[in-house]
Every structure is written in structure tokens, then in C-alpha cells.
Protein backbone atom coordinates (compact mmCIF):
# COMPACT_ATOMS: atom_id res chain seq x y z
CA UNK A 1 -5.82 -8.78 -4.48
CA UNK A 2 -9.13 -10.59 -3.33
CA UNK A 3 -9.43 -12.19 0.26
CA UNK A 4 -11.94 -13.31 2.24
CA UNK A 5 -12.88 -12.39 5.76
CA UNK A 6 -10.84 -14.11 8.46
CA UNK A 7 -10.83 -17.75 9.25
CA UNK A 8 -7.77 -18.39 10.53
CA UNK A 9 -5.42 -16.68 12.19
CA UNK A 10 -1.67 -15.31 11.40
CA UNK A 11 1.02 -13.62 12.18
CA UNK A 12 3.83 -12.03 10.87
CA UNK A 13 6.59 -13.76 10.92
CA UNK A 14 9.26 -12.35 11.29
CA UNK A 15 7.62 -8.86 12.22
CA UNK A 16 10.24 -5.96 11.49
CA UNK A 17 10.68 -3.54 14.20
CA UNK A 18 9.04 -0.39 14.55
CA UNK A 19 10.55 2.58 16.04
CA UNK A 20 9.50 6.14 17.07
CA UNK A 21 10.65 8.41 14.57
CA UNK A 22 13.46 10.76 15.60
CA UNK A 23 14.67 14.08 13.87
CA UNK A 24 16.35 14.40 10.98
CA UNK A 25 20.50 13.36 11.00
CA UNK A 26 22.02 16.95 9.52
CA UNK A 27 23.41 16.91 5.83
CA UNK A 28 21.37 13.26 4.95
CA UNK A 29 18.12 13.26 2.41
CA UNK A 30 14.94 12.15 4.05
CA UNK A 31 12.60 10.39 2.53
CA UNK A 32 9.16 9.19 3.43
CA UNK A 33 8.01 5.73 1.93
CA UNK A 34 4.08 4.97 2.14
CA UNK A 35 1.77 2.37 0.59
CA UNK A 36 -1.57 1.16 0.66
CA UNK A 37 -3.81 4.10 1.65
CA UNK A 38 -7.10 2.89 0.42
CA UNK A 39 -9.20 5.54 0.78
CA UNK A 40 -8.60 6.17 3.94
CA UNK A 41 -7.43 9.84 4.80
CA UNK A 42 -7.70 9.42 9.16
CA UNK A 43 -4.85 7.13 8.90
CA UNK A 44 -3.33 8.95 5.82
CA UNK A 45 -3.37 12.29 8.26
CA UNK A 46 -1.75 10.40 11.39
CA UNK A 47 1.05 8.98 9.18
CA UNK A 48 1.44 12.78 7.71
CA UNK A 49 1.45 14.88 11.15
CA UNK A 50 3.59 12.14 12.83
CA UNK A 51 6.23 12.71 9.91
CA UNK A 52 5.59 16.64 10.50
CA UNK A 53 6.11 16.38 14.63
CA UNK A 54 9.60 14.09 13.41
CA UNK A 55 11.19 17.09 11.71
CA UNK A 56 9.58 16.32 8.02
CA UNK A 57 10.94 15.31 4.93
CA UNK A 58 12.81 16.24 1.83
CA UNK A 59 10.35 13.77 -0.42
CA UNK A 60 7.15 11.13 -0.32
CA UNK A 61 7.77 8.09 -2.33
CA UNK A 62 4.45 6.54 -2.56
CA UNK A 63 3.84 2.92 -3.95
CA UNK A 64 0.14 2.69 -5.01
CA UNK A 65 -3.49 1.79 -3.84
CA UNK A 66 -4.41 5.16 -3.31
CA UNK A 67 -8.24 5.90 -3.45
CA UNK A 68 -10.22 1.96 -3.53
CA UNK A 69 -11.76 -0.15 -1.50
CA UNK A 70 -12.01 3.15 1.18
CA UNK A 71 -14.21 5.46 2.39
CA UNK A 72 -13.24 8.86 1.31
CA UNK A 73 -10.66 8.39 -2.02
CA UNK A 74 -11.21 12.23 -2.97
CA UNK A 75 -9.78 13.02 0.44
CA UNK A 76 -6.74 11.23 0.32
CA UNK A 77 -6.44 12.01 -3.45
CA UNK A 78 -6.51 15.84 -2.60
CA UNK A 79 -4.01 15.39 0.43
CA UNK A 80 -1.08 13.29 -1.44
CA UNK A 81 -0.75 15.25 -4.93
CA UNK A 82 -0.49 18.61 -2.78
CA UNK A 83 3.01 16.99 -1.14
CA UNK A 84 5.89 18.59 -2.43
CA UNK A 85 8.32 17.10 -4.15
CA UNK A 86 6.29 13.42 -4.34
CA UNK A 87 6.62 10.80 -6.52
CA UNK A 88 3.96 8.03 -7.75
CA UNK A 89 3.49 4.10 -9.27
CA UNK A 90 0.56 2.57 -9.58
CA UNK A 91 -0.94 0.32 -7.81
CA UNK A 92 -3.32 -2.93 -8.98
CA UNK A 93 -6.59 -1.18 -7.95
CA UNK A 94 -5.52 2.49 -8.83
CA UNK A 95 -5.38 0.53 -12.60
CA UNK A 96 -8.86 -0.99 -11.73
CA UNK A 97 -10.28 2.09 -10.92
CA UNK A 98 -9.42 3.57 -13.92
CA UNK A 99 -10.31 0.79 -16.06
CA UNK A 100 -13.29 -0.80 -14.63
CA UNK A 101 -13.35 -3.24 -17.75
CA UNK A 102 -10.34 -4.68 -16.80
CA UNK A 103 -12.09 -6.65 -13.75
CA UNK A 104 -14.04 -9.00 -16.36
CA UNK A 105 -11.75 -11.33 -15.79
CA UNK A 106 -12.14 -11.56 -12.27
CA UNK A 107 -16.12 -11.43 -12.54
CA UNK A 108 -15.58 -14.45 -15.37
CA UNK A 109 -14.61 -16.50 -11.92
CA UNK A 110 -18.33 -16.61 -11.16
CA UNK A 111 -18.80 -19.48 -13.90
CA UNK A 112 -16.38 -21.56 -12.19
CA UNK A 113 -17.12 -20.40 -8.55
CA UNK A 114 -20.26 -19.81 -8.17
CA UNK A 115 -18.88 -19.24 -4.33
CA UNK A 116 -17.46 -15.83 -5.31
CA UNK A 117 -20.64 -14.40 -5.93
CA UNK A 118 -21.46 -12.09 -2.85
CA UNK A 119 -17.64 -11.21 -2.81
CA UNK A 120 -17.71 -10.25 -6.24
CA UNK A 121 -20.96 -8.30 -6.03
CA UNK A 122 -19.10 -6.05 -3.14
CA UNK A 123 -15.84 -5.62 -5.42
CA UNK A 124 -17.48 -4.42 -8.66
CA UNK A 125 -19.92 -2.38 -5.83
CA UNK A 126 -16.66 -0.94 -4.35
CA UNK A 127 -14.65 -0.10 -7.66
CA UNK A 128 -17.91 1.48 -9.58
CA UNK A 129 -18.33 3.96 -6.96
CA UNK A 130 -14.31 5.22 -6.42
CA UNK A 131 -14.02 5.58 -10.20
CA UNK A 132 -17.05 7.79 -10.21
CA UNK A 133 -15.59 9.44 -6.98
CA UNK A 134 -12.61 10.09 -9.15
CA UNK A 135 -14.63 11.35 -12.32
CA UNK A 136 -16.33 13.80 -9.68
CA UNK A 137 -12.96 14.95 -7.90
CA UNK A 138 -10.86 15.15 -11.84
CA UNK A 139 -8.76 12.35 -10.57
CA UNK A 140 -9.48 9.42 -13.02
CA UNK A 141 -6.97 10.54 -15.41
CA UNK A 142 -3.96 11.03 -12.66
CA UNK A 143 -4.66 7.41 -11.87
CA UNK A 144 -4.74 6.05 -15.57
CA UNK A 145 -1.31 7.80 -15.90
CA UNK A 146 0.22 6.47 -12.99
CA UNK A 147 3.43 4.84 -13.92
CA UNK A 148 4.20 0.79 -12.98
CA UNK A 149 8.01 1.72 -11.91
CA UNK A 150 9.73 4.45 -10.88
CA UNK A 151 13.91 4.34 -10.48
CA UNK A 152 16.31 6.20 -7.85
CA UNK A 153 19.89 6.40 -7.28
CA UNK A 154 21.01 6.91 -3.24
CA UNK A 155 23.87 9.48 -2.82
CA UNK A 156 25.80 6.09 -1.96
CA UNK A 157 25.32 4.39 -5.20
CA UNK A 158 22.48 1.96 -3.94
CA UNK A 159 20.07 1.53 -6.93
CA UNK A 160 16.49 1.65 -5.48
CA UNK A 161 13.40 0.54 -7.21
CA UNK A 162 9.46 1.62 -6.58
CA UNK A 163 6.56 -1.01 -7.63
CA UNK A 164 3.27 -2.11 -6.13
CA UNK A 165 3.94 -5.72 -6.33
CA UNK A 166 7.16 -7.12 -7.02
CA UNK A 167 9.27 -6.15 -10.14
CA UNK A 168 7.84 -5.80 -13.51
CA UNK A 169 4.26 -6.14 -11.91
CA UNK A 170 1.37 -4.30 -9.97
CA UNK A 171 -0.77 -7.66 -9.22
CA UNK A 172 -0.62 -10.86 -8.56
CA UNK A 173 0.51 -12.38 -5.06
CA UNK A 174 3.39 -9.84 -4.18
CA UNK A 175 6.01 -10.20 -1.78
CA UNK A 176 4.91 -11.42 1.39
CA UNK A 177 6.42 -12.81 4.92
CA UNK A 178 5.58 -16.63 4.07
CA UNK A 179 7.94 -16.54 0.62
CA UNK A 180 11.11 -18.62 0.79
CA UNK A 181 13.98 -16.99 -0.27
CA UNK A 182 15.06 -18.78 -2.97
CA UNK A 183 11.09 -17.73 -4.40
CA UNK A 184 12.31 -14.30 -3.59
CA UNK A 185 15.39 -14.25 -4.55
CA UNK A 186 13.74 -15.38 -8.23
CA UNK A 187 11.85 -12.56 -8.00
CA UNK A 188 13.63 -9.76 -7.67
CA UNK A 189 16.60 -11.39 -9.68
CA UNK A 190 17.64 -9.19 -12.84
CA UNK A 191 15.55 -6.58 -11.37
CA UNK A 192 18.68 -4.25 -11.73
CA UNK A 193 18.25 -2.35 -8.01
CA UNK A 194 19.66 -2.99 -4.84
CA UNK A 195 17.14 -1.72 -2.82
CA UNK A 196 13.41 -2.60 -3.65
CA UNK A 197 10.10 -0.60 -2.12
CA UNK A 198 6.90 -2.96 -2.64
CA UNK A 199 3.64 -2.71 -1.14
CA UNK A 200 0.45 -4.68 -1.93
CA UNK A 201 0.44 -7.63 0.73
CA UNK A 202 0.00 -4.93 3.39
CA UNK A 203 1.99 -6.42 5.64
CA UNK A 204 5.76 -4.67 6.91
CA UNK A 205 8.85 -6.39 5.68
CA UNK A 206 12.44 -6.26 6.01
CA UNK A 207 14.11 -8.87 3.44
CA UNK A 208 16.96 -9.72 1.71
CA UNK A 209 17.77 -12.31 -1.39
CA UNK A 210 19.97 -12.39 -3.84
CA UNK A 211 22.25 -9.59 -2.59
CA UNK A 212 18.87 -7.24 -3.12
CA UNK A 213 16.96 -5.74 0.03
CA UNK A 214 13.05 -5.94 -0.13
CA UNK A 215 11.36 -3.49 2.04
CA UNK A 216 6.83 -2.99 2.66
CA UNK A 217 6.49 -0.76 4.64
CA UNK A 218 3.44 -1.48 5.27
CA UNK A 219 -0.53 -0.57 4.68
CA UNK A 220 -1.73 2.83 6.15
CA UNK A 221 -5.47 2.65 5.25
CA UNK A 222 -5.96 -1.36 5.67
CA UNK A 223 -4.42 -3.58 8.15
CA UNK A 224 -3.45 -6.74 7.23
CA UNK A 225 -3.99 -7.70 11.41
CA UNK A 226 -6.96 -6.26 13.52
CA UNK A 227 -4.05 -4.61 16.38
CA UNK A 228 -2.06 -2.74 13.36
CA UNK A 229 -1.94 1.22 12.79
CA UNK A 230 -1.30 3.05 10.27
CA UNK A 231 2.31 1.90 8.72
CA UNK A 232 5.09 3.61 6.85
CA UNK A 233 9.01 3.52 6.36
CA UNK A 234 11.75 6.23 6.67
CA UNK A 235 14.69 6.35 4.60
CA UNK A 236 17.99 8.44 5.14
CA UNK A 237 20.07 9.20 2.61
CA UNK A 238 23.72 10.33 2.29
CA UNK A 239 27.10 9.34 0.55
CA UNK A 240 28.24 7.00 2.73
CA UNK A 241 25.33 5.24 2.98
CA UNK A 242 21.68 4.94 4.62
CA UNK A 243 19.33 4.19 7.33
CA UNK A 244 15.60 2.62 7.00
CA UNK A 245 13.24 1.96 9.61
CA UNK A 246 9.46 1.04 9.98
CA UNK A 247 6.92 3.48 11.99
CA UNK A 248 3.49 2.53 13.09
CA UNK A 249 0.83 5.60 13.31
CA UNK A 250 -2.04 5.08 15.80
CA UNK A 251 -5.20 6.49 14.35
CA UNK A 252 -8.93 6.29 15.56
CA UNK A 253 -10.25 3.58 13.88
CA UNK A 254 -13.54 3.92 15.01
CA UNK A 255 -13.99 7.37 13.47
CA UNK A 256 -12.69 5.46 10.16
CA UNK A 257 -15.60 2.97 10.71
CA UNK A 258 -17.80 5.97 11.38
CA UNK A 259 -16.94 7.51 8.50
CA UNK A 260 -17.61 4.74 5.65
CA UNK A 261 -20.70 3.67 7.26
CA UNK A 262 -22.17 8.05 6.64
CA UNK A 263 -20.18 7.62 3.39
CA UNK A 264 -23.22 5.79 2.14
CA UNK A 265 -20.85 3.40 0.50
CA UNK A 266 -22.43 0.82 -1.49
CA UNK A 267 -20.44 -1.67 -0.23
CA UNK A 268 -19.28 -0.31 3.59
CA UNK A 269 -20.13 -4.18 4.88
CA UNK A 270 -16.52 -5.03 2.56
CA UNK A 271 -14.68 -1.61 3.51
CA UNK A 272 -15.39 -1.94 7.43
CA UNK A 273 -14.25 -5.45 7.15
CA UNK A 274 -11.28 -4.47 5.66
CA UNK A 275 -10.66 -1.69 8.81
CA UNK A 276 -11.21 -3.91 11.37
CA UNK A 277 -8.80 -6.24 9.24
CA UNK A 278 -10.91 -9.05 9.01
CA UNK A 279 -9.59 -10.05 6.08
CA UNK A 280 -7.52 -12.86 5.25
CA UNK A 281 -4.17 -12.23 2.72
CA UNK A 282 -4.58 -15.39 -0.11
CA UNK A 283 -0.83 -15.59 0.95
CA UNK A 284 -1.68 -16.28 4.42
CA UNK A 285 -4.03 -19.15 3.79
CA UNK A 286 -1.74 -21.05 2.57
């Protein structure tokens, strides 16, 4: 998703509640939800030790956007596939990354917005050096296998589904907090799950349409407001049913900073932005 640094301001509306994790409820399957790392393995680590401090979990469920637009992609890369017992989809600049040609169509925008130019510029900048970050590291072809969907079934029955987006895509405007919900209910409708894990918008969300729950847990590497942590989700599973809540992981941002401006990034002007989230959501200029 392109955006533009901030010119108006936003908030989240409504915001779901966070809460301190607590240990694990005997005889339940725990399960750690997290989106939206880009690049950025400080917050990665305090989402990972304060999961570790909480009593763990049995699995990571991870929904994509692991290495771009960040500072260190090899370092989160090498901290998430040596999780037990994760699972992966893909994410709409994991699929860049991999496939640099497929951002022709955004650099094609130039001809009728000339405007887009310098943002461009710092995009292609951005994406050119993570995929040869991920050449270097061997990672290229994890993310070019990456799967769009991945499907669960809760010890209760509840049908859960794991994309980037919103069903059926990786891209595109997502779910966010400003959607009605009759435009939500029409997306998620015939999606076959009663419980749906997006990222992408980076901002936390607790919905429901159409009989189907929409959860974000949130971004850990870029915040969608300049106050946010690192965020991530917690889900409890056992037969009778199950418990999710929203966590927020406080992490030094100014090392973060610190660290993509000695990364020698080509483009650390658009990464710090994105750190200090000065970025506007296209959703939230509407």
C-alpha cells in the first residue's frame, strides 16, 4: 500500500482494547497472531520476549509483510522461520520483493502523476535493496513461495482464515476502521470462515459482519500512529470455545531510527518516516 507522509490527522475509531498478557489458561491451545513486521527486528524481539515472559505459545500465525520497507529484513527473516511450529501467508510486499517486475504498474503512475515521482523513486529504492538483502540471506525463494491463504479449524468448530488483506487478496485497500459494515460484510461474505486474521492497514481491529469476526492485530514494525508500539493478538483455544485479545509491545524506537539510518539504506528518509509513523493510510484520507 502507498501513503504519503502525514497531513492530517486520525484516529482509530473505535480503538480495540489492549491488555497485558497473562499466563496461559491450563488444557487451551495458544496461539500467537502477528502482522506487519517490516523489517524491523527491535519491535519483532519486544513482541517475542513479551510472549516468552507471558508463559509462551503452542504456535505463531503470522500474516505477511515480513522483510520491506525496514531496516534489517535478514534479521527478522532469520528470527521468524526459527519459531517452532509457525505458519506463513504472504503479504503484498513479501510478493513485491520477490518479484520486483511486478511494481511496473505502480511506476506506470508516473505518466499520469507526475506528483508520485520522489515517492516512487524511494519505493523502487526500498524494494531493490530488500530483494537483494534476501538474495544475500537465501530468503528470496521462502518469500516467492509464501502462500495467499492459509485455513484452521478451532477445537470449537470456529473456521478461521489467515490473509494479508481481506479474503481472496494480499493488496488493495484492506480492512480498515473507516469501512461500513455492510462494505465489510461484502467482503468477507462467502469467505467460508468464521473467524478472519488480516493485517495490511496496520491498524488493530476488532469487527464483526455478516455473522464473521474480523480481527488486525495490528503492525509490529510500522505504526500506523506516531504513540503506537509494537502490536500483536493472542488467541486461546479449546472445545468450548475461545478468547482473543490485543497486546501492545513498547520498544525503543529510537534505536530503530538509529539503526536504518547505519543501515545505509538507500531510502532511510521513507523507512524513518514510516517509524515515526508519519505516514498517512490512503484509507484514512478519505
Amino acid at each position: 500500500m502507498i501513503s504519503v507522509q502525514r497531513t492530517v490527522s486520525f484516529n482509530l475509531h473505535p480503538k480495540p482494547t489492549m491488555t497485558d498478557p497473562q499466563p496461559p489458561t491450563p488444557n487451551t491451545q495458544r496461539i500467537a497472531i502477528l502482522a506487519d513486521i517490516h523489517g524491523n527486528p527491535i519491535a519483532l524481539d519486544a513482541v517475542l520476549d513479551k510472549i516468552e515472559a507471558a508463559g509462551g505459545v503452542d504456535a505463531y500465525w503470522f500474516l505477511g509483510d515480513y522483510a520491506a520497507i525496514g531496516f534489517d529484513p535478514a534479521g527478522v527473516m532469520d528470527r521468524i522461520v526459527s519459531l517452532g511450529n509457525a505458519v506463513f501467508v504472504r503479504g503484498n510486499t513479501d510478493r513485491l520483493a520477490a518479484s520486483l517486475s511486478e511494481m511496473d504498474s505502480w511506476n506506470a503512475e508516473v505518466e499520469t502523476d507526475p506528483e508520485m515521482l520522489p515517492v516512487l523513486v524511494q519505493i523502487n529504492r526500498s524494494f531493490s535493496w530488500t530483494a537483494g538483502a534476501m538474495a544475500a540471506a537465501g530468503r528470496l525463494q521462502w518469500l516467492s513461495e509464501l502462500p495467499l491463504e492459509r485455513r484452521f479449524t478451532l477445537p470449537d468448530g470456529t473456521r478461521v482464515l489467515l490473509v494479508h488483506a481481506s479474503p481472496g487478496m494480499d493488496d488493495g485497500v484492506g480492512i480498515h476502521p473507516r469501512l461500513s459494515d455492510e462494505a465489510l460484510g461484502e467482503l468477507v461474505a462467502g469467505a467460508e470462515a468464521d473467524l478472519i486474521f488480516i493485517g495490511h492497514t496496520h491498524a488493530p481491529l476488532d469487527r464483526q459482519a455478516a455473522g464473521v469476526r474480523v480481527v488486525n492485530p495490528g503492525s509490529i514494525g510500522n505504526p500506523v500512529l506516531p504513540d503506537a508500539g509494537a502490536y500483536y493478538a493472542l488467541l486461546e483455544a479449546k472445545p468450548d470455545g475461545y478468547e482473543l485479545t490485543l497486546h501492545e509491545a513498547k520498544y525503543d524506537k529510537v534505536g530503530s531510527i538509529a539503526a536504518a539510518v547505519s543501515s545505509k539504506h538507500p531510502a532511510t528518509e521513507y523507512i524513518v518516516s514510516f517509524l515515526l509513523g508519519e505516514r498517512v493510510p490512503g484509507w484514512a484520507q478519505e
